[in-house]
N, C-alpha and C. Protein backbone atom coordinates (compact mmCIF):
# COMPACT_ATOMS: atom_id res chain seq x y z
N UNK A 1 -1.09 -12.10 -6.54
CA UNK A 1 -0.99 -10.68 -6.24
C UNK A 1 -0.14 -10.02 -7.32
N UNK A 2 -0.71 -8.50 -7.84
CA UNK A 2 0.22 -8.03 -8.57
C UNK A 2 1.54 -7.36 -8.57
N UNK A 3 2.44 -7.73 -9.41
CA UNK A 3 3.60 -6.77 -8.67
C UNK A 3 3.43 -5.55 -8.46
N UNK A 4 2.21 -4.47 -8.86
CA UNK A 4 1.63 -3.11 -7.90
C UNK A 4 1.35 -3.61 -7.08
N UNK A 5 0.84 -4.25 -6.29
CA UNK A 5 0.27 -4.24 -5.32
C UNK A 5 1.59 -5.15 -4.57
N UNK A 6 2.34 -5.96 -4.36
CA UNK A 6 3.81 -6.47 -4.13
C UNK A 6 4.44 -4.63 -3.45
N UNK A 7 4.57 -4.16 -4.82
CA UNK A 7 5.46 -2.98 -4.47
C UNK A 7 4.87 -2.26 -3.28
N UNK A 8 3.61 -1.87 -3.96
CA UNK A 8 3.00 -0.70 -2.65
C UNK A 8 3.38 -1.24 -1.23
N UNK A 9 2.52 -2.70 -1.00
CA UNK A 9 2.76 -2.88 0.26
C UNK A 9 4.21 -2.91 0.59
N UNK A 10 5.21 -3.61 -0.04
CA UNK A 10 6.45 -2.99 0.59
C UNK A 10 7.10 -1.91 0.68
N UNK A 11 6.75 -0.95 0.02
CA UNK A 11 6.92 0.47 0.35
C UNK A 11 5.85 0.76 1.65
N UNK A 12 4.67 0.09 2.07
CA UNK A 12 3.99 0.63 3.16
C UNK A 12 4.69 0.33 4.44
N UNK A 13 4.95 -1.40 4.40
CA UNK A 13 6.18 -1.76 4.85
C UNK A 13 7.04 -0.50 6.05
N UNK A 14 8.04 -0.54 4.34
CA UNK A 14 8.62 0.12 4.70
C UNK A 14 8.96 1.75 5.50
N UNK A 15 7.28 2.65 4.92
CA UNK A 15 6.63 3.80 5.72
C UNK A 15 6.70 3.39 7.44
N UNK A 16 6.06 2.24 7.46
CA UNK A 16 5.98 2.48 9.09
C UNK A 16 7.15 1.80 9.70
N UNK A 17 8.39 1.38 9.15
CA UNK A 17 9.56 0.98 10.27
C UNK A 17 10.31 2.15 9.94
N UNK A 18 10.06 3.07 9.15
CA UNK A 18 10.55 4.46 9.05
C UNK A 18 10.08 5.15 9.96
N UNK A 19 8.82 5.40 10.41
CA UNK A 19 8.04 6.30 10.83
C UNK A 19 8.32 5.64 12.41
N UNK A 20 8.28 4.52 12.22
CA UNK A 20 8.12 3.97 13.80
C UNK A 20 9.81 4.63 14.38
N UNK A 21 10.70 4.19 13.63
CA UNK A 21 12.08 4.71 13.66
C UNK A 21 12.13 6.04 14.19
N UNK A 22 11.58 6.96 13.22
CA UNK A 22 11.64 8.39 13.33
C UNK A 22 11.15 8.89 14.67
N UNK A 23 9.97 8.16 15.21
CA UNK A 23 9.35 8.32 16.85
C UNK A 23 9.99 7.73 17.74
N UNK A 24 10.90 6.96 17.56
CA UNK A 24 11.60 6.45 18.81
C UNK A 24 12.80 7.16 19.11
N UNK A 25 13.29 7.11 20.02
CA UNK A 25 14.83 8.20 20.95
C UNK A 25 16.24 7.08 20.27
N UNK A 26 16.10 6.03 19.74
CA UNK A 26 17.56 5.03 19.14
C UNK A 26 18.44 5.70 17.61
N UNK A 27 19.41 5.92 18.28
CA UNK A 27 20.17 6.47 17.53
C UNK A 27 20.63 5.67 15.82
N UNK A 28 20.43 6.25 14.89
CA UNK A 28 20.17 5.58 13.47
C UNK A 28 21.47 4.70 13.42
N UNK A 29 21.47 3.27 13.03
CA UNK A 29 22.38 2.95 12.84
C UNK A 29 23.48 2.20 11.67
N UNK A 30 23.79 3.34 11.29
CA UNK A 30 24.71 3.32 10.31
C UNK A 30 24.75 4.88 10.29
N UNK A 31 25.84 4.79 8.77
CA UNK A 31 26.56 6.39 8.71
C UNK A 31 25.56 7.34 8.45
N UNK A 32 26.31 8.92 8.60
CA UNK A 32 25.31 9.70 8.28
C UNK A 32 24.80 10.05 6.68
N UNK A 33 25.46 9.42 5.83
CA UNK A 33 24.91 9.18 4.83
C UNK A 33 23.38 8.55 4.55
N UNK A 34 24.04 7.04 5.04
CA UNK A 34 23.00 6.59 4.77
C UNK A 34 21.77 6.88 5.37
N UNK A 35 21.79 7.39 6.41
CA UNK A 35 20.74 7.97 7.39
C UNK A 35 19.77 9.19 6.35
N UNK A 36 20.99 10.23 5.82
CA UNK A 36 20.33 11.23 4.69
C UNK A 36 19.83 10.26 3.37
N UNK A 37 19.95 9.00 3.44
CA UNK A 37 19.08 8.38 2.02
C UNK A 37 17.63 8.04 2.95
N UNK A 38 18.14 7.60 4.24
CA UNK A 38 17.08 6.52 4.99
C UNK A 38 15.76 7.93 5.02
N UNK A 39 15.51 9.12 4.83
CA UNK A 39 15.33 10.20 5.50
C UNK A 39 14.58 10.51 4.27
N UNK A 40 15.17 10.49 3.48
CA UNK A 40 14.95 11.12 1.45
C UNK A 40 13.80 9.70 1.18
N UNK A 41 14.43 8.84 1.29
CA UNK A 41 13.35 7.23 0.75
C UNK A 41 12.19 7.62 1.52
N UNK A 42 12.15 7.82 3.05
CA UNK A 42 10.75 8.00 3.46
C UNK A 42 10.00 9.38 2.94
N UNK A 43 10.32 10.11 2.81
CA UNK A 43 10.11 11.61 2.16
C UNK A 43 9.17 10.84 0.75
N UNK A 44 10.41 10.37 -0.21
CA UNK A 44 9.76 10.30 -1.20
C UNK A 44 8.77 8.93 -1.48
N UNK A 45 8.72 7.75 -0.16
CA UNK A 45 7.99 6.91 0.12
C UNK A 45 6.40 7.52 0.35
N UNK A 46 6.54 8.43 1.59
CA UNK A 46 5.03 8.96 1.88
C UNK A 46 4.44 9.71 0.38
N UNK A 47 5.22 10.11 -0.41
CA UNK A 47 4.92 11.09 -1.57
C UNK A 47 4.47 10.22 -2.54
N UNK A 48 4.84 8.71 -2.63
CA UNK A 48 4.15 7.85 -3.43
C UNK A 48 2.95 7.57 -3.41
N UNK A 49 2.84 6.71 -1.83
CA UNK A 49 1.51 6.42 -1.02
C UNK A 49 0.77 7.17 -1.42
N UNK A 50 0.43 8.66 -0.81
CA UNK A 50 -0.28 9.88 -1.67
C UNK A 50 -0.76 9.71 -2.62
N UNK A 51 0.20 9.56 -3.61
CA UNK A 51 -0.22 10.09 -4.72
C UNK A 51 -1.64 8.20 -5.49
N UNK A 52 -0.86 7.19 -4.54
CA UNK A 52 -1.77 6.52 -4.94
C UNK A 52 -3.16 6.67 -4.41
N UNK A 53 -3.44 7.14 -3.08
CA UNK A 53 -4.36 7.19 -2.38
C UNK A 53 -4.95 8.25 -2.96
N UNK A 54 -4.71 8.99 -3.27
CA UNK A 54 -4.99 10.33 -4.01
C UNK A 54 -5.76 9.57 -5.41
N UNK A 55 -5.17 8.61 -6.27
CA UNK A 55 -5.96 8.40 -7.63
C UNK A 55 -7.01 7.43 -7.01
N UNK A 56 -6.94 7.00 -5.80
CA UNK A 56 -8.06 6.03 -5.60
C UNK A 56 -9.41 6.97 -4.50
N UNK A 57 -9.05 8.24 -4.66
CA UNK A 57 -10.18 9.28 -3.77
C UNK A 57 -9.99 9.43 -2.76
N UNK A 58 -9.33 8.70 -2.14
CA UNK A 58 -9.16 8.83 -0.71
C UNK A 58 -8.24 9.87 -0.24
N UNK A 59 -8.81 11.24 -0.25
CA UNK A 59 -8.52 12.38 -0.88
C UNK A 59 -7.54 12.74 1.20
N UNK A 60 -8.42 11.98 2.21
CA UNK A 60 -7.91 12.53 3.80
C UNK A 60 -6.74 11.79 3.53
N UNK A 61 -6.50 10.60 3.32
CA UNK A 61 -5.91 9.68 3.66
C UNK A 61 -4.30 10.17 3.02
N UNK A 62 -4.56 11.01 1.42
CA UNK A 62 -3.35 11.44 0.85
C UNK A 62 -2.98 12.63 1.77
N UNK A 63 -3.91 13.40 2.10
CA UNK A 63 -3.54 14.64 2.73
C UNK A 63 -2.69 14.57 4.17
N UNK A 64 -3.19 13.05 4.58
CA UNK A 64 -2.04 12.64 5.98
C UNK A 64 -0.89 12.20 5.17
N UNK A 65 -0.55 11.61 4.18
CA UNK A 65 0.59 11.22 3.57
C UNK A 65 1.46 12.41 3.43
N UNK A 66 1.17 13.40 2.50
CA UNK A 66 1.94 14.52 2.32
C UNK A 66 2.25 15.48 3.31
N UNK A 67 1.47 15.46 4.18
CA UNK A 67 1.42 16.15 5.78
C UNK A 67 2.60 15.62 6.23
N UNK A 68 2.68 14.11 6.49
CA UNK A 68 3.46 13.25 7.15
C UNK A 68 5.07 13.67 6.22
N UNK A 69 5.35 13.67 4.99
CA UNK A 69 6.08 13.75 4.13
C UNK A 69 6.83 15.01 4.17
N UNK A 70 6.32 15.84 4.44
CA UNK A 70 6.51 17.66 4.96
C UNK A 70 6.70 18.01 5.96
N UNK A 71 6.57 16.80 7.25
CA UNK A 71 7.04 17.32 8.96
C UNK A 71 8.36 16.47 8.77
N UNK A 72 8.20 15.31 7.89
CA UNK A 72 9.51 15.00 7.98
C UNK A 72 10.55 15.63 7.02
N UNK A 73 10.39 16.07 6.44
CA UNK A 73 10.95 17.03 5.58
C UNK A 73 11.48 18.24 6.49
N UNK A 74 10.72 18.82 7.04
CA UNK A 74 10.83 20.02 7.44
C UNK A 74 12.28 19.53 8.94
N UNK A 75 12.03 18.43 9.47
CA UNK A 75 12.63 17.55 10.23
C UNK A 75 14.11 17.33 10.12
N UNK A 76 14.33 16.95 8.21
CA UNK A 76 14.94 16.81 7.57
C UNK A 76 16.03 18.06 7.78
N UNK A 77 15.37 18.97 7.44
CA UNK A 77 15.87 20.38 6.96
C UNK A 77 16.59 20.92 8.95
N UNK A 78 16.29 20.58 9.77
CA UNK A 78 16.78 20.91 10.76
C UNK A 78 17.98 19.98 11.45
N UNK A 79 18.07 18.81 10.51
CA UNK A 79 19.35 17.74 10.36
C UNK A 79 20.39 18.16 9.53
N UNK A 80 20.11 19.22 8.89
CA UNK A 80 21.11 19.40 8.08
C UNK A 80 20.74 18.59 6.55
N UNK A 81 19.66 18.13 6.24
CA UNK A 81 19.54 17.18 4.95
C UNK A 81 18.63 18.04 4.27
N UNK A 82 19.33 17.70 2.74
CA UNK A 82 18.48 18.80 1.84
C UNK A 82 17.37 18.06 1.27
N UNK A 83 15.84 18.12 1.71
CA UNK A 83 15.38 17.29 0.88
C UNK A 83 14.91 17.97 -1.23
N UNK A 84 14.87 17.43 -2.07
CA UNK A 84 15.06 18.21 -2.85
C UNK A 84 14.06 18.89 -3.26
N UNK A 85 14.43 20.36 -3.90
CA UNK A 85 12.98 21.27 -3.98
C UNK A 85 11.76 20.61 -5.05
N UNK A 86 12.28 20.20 -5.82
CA UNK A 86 10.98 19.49 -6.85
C UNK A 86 9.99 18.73 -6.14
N UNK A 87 10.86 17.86 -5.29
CA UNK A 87 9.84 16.72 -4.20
C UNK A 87 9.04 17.88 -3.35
N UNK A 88 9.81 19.23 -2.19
CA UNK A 88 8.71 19.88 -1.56
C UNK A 88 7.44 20.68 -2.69
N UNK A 89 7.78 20.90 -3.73
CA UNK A 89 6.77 21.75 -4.53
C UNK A 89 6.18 20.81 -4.79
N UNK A 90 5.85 19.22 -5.49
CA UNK A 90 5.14 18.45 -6.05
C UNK A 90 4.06 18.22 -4.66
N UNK A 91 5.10 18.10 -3.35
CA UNK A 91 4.26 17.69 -1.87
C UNK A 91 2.94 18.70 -1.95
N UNK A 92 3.50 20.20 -1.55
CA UNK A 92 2.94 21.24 -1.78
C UNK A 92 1.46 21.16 -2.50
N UNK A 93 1.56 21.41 -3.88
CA UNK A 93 0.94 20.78 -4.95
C UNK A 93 -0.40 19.88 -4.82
N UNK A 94 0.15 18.64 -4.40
CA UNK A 94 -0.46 17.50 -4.32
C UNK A 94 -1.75 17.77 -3.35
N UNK A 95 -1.02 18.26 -1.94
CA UNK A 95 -1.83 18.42 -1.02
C UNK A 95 -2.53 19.58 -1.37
N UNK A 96 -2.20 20.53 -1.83
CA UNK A 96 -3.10 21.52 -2.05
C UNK A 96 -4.50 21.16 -3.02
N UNK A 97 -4.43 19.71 -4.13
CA UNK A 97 -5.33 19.46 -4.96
C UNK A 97 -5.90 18.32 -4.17
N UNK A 98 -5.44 17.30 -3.11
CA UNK A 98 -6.16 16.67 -1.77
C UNK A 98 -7.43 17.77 -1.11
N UNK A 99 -7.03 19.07 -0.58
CA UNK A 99 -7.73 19.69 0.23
C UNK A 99 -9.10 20.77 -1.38
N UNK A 100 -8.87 20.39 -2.22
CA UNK A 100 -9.68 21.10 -3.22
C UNK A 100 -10.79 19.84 -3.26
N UNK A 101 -9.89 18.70 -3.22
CA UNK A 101 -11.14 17.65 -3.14
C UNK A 101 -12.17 16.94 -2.22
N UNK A 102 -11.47 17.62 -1.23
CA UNK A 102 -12.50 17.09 0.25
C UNK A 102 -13.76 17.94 0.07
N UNK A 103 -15.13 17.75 -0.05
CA UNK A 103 -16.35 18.32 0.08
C UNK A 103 -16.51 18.18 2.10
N UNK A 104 -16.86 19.75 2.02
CA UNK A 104 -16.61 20.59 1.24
C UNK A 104 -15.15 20.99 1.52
N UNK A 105 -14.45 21.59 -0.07
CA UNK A 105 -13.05 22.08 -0.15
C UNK A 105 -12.92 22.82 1.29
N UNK A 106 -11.34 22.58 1.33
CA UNK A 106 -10.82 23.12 2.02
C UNK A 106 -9.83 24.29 1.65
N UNK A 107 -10.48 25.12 0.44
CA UNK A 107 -9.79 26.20 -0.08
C UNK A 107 -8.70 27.22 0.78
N UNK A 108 -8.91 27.85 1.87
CA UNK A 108 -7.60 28.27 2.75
C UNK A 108 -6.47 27.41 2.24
N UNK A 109 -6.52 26.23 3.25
CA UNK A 109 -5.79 25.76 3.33
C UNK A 109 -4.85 25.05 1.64
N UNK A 110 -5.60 25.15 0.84
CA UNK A 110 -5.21 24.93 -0.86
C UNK A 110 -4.29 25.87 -1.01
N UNK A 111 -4.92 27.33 -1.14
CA UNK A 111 -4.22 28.27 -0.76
C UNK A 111 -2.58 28.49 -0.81
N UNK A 112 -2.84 28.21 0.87
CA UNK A 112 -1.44 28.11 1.38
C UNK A 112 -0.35 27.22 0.84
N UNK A 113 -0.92 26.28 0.31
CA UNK A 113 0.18 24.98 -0.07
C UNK A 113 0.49 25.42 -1.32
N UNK A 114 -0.41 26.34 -1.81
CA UNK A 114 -0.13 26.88 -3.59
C UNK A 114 0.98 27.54 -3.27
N UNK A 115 0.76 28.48 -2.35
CA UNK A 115 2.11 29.48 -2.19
C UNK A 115 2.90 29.13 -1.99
N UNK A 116 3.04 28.25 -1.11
CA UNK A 116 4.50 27.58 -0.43
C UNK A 116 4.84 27.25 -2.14
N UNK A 117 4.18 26.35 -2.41
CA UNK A 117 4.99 25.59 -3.98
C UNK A 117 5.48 26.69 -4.49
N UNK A 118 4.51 27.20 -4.98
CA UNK A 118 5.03 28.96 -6.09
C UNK A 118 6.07 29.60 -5.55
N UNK A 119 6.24 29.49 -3.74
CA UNK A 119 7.64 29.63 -3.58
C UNK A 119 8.62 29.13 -3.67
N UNK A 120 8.34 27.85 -3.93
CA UNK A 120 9.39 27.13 -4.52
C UNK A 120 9.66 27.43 -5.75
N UNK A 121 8.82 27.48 -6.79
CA UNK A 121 8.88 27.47 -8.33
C UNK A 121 7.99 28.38 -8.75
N UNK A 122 7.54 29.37 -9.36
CA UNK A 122 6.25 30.33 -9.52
C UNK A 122 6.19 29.83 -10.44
N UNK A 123 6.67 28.91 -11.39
CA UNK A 123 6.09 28.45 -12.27
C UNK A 123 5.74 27.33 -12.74
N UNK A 124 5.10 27.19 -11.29
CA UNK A 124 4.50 25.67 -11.50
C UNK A 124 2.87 25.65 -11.80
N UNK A 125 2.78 24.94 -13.36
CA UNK A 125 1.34 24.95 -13.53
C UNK A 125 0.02 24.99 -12.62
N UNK A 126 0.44 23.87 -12.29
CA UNK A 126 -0.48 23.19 -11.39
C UNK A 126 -0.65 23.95 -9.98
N UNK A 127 0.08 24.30 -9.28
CA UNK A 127 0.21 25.12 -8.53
C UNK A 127 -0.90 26.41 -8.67
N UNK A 128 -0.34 27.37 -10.08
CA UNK A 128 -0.98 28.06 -10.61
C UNK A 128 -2.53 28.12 -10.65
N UNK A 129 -2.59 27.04 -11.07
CA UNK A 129 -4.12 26.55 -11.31
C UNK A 129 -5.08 25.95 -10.23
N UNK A 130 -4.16 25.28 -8.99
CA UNK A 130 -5.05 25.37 -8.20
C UNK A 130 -5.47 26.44 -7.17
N UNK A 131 -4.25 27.73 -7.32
CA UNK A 131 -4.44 28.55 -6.69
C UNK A 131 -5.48 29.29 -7.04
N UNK A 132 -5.82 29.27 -8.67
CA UNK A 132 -6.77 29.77 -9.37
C UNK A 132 -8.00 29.70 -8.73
N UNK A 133 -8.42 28.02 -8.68
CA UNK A 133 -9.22 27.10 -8.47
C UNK A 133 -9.80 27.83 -6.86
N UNK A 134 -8.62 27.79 -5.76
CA UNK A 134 -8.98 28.07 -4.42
C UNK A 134 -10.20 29.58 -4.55
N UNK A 135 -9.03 30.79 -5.31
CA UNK A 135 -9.25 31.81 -4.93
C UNK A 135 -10.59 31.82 -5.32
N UNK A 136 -11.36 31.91 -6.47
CA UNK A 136 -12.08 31.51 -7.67
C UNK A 136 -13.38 31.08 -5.63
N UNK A 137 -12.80 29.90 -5.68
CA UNK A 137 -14.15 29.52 -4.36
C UNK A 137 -14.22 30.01 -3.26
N UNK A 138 -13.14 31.00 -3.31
CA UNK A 138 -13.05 31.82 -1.96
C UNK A 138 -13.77 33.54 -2.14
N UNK A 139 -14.48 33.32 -3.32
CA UNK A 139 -14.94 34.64 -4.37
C UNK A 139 -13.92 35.80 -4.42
N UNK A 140 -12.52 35.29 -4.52
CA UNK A 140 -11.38 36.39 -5.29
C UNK A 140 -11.43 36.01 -6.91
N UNK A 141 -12.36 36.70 -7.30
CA UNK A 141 -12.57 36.42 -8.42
C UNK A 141 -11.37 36.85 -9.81
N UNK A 142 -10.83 37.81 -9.09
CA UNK A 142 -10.21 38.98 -9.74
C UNK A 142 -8.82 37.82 -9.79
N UNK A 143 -7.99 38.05 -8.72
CA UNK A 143 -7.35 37.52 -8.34
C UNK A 143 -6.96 35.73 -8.75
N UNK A 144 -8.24 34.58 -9.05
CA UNK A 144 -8.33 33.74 -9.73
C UNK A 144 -7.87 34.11 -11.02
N UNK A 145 -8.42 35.04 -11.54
CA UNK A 145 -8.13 35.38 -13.01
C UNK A 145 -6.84 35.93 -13.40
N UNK A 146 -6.12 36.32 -12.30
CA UNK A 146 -4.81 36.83 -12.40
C UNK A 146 -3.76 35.52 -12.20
N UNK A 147 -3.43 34.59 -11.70
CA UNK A 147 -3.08 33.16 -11.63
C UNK A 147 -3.52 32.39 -12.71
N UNK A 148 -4.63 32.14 -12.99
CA UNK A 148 -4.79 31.85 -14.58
C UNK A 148 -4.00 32.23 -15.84
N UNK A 149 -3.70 33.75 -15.90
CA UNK A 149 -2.94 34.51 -16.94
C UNK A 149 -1.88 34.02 -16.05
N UNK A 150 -1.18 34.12 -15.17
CA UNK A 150 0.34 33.36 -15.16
C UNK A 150 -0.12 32.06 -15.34
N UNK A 151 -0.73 31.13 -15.29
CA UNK A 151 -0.46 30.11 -15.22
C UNK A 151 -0.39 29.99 -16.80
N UNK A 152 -1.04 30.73 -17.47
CA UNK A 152 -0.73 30.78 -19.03
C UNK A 152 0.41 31.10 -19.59
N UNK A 153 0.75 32.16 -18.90
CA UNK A 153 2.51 32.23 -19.47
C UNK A 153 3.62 31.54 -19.08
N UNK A 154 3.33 30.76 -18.09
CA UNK A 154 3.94 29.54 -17.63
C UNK A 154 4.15 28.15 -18.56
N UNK A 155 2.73 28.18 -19.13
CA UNK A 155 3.04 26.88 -19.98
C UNK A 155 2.00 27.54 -21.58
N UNK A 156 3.00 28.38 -21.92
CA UNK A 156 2.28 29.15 -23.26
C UNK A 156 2.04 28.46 -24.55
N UNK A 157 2.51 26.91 -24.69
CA UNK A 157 2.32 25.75 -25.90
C UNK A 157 0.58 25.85 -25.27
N UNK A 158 0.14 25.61 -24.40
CA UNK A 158 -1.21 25.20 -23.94
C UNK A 158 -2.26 26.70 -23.88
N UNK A 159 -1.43 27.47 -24.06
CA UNK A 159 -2.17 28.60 -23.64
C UNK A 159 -4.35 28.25 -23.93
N UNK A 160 -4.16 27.99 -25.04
CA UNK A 160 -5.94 28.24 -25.10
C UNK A 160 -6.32 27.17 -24.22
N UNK A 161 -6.03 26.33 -23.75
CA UNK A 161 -6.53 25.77 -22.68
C UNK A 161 -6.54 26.26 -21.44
N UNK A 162 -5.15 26.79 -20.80
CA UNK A 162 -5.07 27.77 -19.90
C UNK A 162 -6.48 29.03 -20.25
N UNK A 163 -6.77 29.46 -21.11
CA UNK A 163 -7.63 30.63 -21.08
C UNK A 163 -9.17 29.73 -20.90
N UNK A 164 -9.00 28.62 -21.98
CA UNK A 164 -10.53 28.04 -21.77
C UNK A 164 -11.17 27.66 -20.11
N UNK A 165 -9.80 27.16 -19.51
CA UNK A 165 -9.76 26.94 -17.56
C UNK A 165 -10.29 28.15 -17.13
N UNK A 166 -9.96 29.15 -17.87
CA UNK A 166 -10.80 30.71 -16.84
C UNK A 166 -11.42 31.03 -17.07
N UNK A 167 -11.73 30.96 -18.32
CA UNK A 167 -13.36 30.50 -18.29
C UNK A 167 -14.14 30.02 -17.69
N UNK A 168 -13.72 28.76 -17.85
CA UNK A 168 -14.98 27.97 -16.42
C UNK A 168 -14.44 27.98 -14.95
N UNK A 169 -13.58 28.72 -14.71
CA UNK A 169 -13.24 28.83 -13.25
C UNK A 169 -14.31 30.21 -13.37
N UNK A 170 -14.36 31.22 -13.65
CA UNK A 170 -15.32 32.07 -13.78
C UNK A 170 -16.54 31.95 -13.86
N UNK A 171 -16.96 31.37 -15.40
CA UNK A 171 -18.19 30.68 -15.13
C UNK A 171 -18.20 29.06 -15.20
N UNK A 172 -18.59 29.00 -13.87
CA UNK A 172 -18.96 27.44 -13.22
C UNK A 172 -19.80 26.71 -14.51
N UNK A 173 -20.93 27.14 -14.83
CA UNK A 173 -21.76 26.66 -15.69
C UNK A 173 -21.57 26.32 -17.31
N UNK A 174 -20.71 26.95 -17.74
CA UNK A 174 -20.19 27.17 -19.43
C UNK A 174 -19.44 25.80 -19.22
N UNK A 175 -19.67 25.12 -20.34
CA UNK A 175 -19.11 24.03 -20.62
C UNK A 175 -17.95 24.13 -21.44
N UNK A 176 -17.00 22.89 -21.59
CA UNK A 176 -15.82 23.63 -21.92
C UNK A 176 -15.97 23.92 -23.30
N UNK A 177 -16.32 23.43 -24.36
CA UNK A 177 -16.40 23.12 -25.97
C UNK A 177 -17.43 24.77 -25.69
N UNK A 178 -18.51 25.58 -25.18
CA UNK A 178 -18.45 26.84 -25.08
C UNK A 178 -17.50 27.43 -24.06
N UNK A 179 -16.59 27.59 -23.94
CA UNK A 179 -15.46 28.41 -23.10
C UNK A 179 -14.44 28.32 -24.13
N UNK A 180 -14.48 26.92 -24.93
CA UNK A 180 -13.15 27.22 -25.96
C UNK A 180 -13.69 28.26 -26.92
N UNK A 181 -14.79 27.78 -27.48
CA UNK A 181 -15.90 28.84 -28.87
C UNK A 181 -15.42 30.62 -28.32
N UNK A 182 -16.01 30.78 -26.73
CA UNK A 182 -16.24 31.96 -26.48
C UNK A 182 -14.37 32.39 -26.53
N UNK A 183 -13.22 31.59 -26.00
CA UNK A 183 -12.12 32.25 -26.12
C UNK A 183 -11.12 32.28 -27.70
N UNK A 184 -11.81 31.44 -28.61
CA UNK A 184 -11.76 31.28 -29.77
C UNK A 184 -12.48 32.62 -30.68
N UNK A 185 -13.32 33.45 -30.21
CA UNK A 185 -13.79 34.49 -30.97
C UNK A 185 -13.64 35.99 -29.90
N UNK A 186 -12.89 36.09 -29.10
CA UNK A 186 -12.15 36.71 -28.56
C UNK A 186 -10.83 36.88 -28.70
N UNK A 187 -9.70 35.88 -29.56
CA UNK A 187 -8.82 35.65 -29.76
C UNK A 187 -8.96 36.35 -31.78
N UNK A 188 -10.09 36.04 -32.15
CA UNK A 188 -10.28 37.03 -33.33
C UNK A 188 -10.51 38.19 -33.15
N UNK A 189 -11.22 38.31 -32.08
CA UNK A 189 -11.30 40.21 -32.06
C UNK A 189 -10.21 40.83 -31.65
N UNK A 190 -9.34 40.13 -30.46
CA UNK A 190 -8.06 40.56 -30.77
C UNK A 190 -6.97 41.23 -31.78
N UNK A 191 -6.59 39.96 -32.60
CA UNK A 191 -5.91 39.86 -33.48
C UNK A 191 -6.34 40.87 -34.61
């Protein structure tokens, strides 16, 4: 067996004597410290799982991970424990590009998880872009294209890629090598 596969399962392990923990009425035992690590490890445990289940397609299976990762979080946050904002925006994020991948998308709900992140950070690419992505299939066409341009001034080293993305978030059909051409001689008429 590989040590990936060693690790995962003991991090899965470890997910459900957390989770089983977290559902039972027995009071945590040890300090309240360690309780705020025991709390943060599962947070950022379910956020792993995800993200592997997520590269292997199993696009429901991540979306219960980060779900699971965000009630306890939110759980968290009514204990008094800060879980940290990078981990809720990446959660956010993640799940929002889970629910873009379920056929058919579950754009609303993408949506929403964009915002939450962007409320965490408005300048989170990815975020940006899948909000793009949602609106774009929800025919806010306008509105896709307006998240695109932030998501461009967000990460402005990439910009012609950012513009070539709204392109084909616009048109579905234009391939990208024509979306770069077409924003490549628009970028001359500009100038």
């Amino acid at each position: 067996m590989s040590r990936a596969c060693q690790d995962r399962r003991s991090r899965w392990q470890e997910i459900q004597k957390g989770l089983q923990f977290i559902q039972s009425t027995l009071p945590f035992p040890g300090s309240q410290d360690k309780y705020e690590v025991f709390i943060k490890d599962l947070v950022w445990n379910l956020f792993g799982e995800g993200n592997d289940v997520f590269k292997e397609g199993d696009w429901t299976k991540s979306i219960e991970m980060y779900t699971e990762a965000l009630s306890i979080a939110e759980y968290a946050d009514s204990e008094e424990i800060c879980i940290p904002t990078g981990l809720l925006e990446k959660l956010y994020a993640n799940r929002a590009a889970a629910y873009l991948n379920i056929v058919p998308g579950l754009y609303d709900q993408a949506l929403e998880d964009c915002e939450k992140a962007l409320q965490l950070n408005e300048g989170n690419y990815r975020a940006l872009y899948r909000k793009a992505k949602s609106l774009k299939e929800l025919g806010r066409h306008q509105e896709a294209y307006e998240a695109v341009a932030k998501c461009s001034l967000a990460v402005p080293q990439v910009r012609s890629l950012t513009v070539s993305v709204c392109f084909m978030l616009m048109y579905p059909n234009m391939q990208e090598r024509h979306a770069l051409f077409f924003f490549c001689c628009c970028c001359k008429q500009i100038l």
